[in-house]
PDB file of N, CA and C in Angstrom:
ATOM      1  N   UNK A   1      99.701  72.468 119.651  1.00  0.00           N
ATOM      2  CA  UNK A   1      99.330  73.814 120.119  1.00  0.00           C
ATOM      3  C   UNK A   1     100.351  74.828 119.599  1.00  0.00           C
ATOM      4  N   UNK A   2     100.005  75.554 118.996  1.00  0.00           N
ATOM      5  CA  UNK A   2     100.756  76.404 117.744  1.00  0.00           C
ATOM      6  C   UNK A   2     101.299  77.842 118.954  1.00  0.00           C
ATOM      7  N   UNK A   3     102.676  78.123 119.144  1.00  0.00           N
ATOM      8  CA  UNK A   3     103.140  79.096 120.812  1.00  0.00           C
ATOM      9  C   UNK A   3     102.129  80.633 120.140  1.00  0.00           C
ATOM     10  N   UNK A   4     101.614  81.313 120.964  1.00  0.00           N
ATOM     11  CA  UNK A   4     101.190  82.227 120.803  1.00  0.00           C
ATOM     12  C   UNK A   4     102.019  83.748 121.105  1.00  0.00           C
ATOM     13  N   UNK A   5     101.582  84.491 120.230  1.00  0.00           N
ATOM     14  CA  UNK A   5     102.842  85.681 119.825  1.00  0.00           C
ATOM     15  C   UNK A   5     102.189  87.295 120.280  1.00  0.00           C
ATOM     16  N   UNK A   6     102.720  87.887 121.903  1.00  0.00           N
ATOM     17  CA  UNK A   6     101.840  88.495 122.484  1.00  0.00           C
ATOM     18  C   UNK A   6     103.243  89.495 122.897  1.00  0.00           C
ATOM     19  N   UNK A   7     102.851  90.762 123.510  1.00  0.00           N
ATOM     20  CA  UNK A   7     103.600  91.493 124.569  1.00  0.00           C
ATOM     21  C   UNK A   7     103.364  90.926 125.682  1.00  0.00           C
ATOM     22  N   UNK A   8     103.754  91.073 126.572  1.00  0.00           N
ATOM     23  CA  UNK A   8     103.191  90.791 128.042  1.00  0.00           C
ATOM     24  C   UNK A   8     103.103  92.057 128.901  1.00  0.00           C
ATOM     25  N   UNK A   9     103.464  92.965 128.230  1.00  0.00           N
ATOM     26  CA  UNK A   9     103.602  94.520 128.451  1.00  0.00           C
ATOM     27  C   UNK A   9     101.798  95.202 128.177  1.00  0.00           C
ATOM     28  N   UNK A  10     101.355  94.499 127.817  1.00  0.00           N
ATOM     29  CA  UNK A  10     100.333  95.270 126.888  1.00  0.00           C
ATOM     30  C   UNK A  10      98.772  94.138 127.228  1.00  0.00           C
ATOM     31  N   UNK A  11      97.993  94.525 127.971  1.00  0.00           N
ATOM     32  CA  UNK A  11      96.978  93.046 127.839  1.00  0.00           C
ATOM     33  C   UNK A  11      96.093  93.062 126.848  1.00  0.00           C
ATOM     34  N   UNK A  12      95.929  93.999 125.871  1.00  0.00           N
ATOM     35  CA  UNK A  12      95.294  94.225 124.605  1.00  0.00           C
ATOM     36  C   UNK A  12      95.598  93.291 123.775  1.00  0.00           C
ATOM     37  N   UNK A  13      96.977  93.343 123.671  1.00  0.00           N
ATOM     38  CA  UNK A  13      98.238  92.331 123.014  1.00  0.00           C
ATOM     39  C   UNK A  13      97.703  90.986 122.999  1.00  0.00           C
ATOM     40  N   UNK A  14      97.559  90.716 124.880  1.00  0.00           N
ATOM     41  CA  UNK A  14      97.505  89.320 125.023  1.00  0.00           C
ATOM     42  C   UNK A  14      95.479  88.720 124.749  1.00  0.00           C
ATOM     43  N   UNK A  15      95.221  89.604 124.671  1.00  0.00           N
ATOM     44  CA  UNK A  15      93.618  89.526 124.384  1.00  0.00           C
ATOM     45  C   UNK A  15      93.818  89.244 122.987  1.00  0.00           C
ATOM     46  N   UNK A  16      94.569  89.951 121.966  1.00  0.00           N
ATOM     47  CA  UNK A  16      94.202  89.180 120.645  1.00  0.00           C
ATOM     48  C   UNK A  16      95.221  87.920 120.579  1.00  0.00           C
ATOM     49  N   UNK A  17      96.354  87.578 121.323  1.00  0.00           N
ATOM     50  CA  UNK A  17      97.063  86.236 121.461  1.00  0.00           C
ATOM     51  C   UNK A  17      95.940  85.380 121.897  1.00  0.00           C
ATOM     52  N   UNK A  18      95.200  85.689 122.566  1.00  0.00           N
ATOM     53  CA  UNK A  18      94.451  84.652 123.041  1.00  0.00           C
ATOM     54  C   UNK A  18      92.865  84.618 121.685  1.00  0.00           C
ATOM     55  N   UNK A  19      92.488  85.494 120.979  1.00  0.00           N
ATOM     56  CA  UNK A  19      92.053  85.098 120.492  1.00  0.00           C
ATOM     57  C   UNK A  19      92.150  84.536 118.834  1.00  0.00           C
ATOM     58  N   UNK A  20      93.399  84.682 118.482  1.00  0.00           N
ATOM     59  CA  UNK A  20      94.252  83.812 117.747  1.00  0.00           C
ATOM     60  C   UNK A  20      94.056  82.389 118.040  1.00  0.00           C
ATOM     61  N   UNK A  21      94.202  82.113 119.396  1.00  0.00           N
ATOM     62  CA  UNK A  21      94.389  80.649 120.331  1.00  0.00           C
ATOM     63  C   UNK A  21      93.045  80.430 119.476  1.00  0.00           C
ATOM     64  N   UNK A  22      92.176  80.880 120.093  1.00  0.00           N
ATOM     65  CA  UNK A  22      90.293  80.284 120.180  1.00  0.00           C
ATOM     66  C   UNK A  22      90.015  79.802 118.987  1.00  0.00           C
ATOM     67  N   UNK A  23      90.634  80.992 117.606  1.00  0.00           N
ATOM     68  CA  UNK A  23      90.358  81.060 116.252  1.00  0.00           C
ATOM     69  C   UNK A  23      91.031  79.415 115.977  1.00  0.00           C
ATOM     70  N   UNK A  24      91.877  79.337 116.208  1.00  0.00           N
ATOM     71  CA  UNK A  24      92.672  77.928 115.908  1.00  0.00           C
ATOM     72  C   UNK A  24      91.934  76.571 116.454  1.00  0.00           C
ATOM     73  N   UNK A  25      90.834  76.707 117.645  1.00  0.00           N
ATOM     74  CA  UNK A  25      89.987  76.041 118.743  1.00  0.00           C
ATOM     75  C   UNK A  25      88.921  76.381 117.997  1.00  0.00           C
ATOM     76  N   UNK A  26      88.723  76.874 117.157  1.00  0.00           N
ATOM     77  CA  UNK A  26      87.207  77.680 116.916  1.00  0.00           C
ATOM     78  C   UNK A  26      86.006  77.735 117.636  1.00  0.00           C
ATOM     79  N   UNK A  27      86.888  78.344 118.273  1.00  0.00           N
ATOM     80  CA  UNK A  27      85.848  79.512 119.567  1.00  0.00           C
ATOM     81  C   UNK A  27      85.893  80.667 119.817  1.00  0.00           C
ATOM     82  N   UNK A  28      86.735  81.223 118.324  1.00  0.00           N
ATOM     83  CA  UNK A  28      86.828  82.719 118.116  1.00  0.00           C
ATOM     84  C   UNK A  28      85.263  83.521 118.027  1.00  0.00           C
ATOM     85  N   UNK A  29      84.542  82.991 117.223  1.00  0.00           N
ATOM     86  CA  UNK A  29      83.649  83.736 117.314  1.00  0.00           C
ATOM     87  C   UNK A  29      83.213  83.982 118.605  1.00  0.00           C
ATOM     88  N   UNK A  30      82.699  83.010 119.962  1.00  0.00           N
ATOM     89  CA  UNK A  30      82.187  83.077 121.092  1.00  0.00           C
ATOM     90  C   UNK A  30      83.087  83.682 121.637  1.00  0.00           C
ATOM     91  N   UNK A  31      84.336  83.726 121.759  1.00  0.00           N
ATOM     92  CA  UNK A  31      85.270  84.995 122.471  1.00  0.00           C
ATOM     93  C   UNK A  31      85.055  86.457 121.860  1.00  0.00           C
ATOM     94  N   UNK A  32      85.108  86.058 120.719  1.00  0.00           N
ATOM     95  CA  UNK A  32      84.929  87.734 120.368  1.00  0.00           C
ATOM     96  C   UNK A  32      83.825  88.369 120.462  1.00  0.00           C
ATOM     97  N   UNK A  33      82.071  87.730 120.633  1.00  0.00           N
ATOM     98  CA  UNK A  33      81.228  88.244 121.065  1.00  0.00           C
ATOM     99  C   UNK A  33      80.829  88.601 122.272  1.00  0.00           C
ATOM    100  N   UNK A  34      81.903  88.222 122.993  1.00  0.00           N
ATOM    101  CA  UNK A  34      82.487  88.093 124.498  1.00  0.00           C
ATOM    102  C   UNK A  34      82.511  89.385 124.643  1.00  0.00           C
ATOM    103  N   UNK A  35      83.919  89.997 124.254  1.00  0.00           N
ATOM    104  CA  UNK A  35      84.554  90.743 124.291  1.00  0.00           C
ATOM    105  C   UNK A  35      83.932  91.768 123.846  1.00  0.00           C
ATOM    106  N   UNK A  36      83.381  92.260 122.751  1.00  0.00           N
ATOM    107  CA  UNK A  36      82.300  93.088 121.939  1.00  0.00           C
ATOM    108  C   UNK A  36      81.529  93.932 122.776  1.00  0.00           C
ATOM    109  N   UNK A  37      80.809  92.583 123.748  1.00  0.00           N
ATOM    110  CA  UNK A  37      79.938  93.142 124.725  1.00  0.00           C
ATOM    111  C   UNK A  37      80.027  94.014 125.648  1.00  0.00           C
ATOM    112  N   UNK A  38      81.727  94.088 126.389  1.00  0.00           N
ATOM    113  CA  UNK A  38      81.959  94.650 127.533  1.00  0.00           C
ATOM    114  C   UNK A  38      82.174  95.828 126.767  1.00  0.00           C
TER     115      UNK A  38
END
């Protein structure tokens, strides 16, 4: 599991740390159409 590289100041930050994570899981696409939506 590759450490993920975020602010913790910022949850924008940690929204693309986490979809870094998914991309690596490849479940980036289904997170990011996630996200798109709201």
């Amino acid at each position: 599991m590759k450490h993920l590289y975020y602010s913790e100041e910022e949850n924008s930050n940690i929204i693309v740390a986490k979809c870094f994570y998914f991309y690596e899981s490849k479940e980036l696409d289904k997170y990011v159409k996630k996200i798109l939506k709201k």
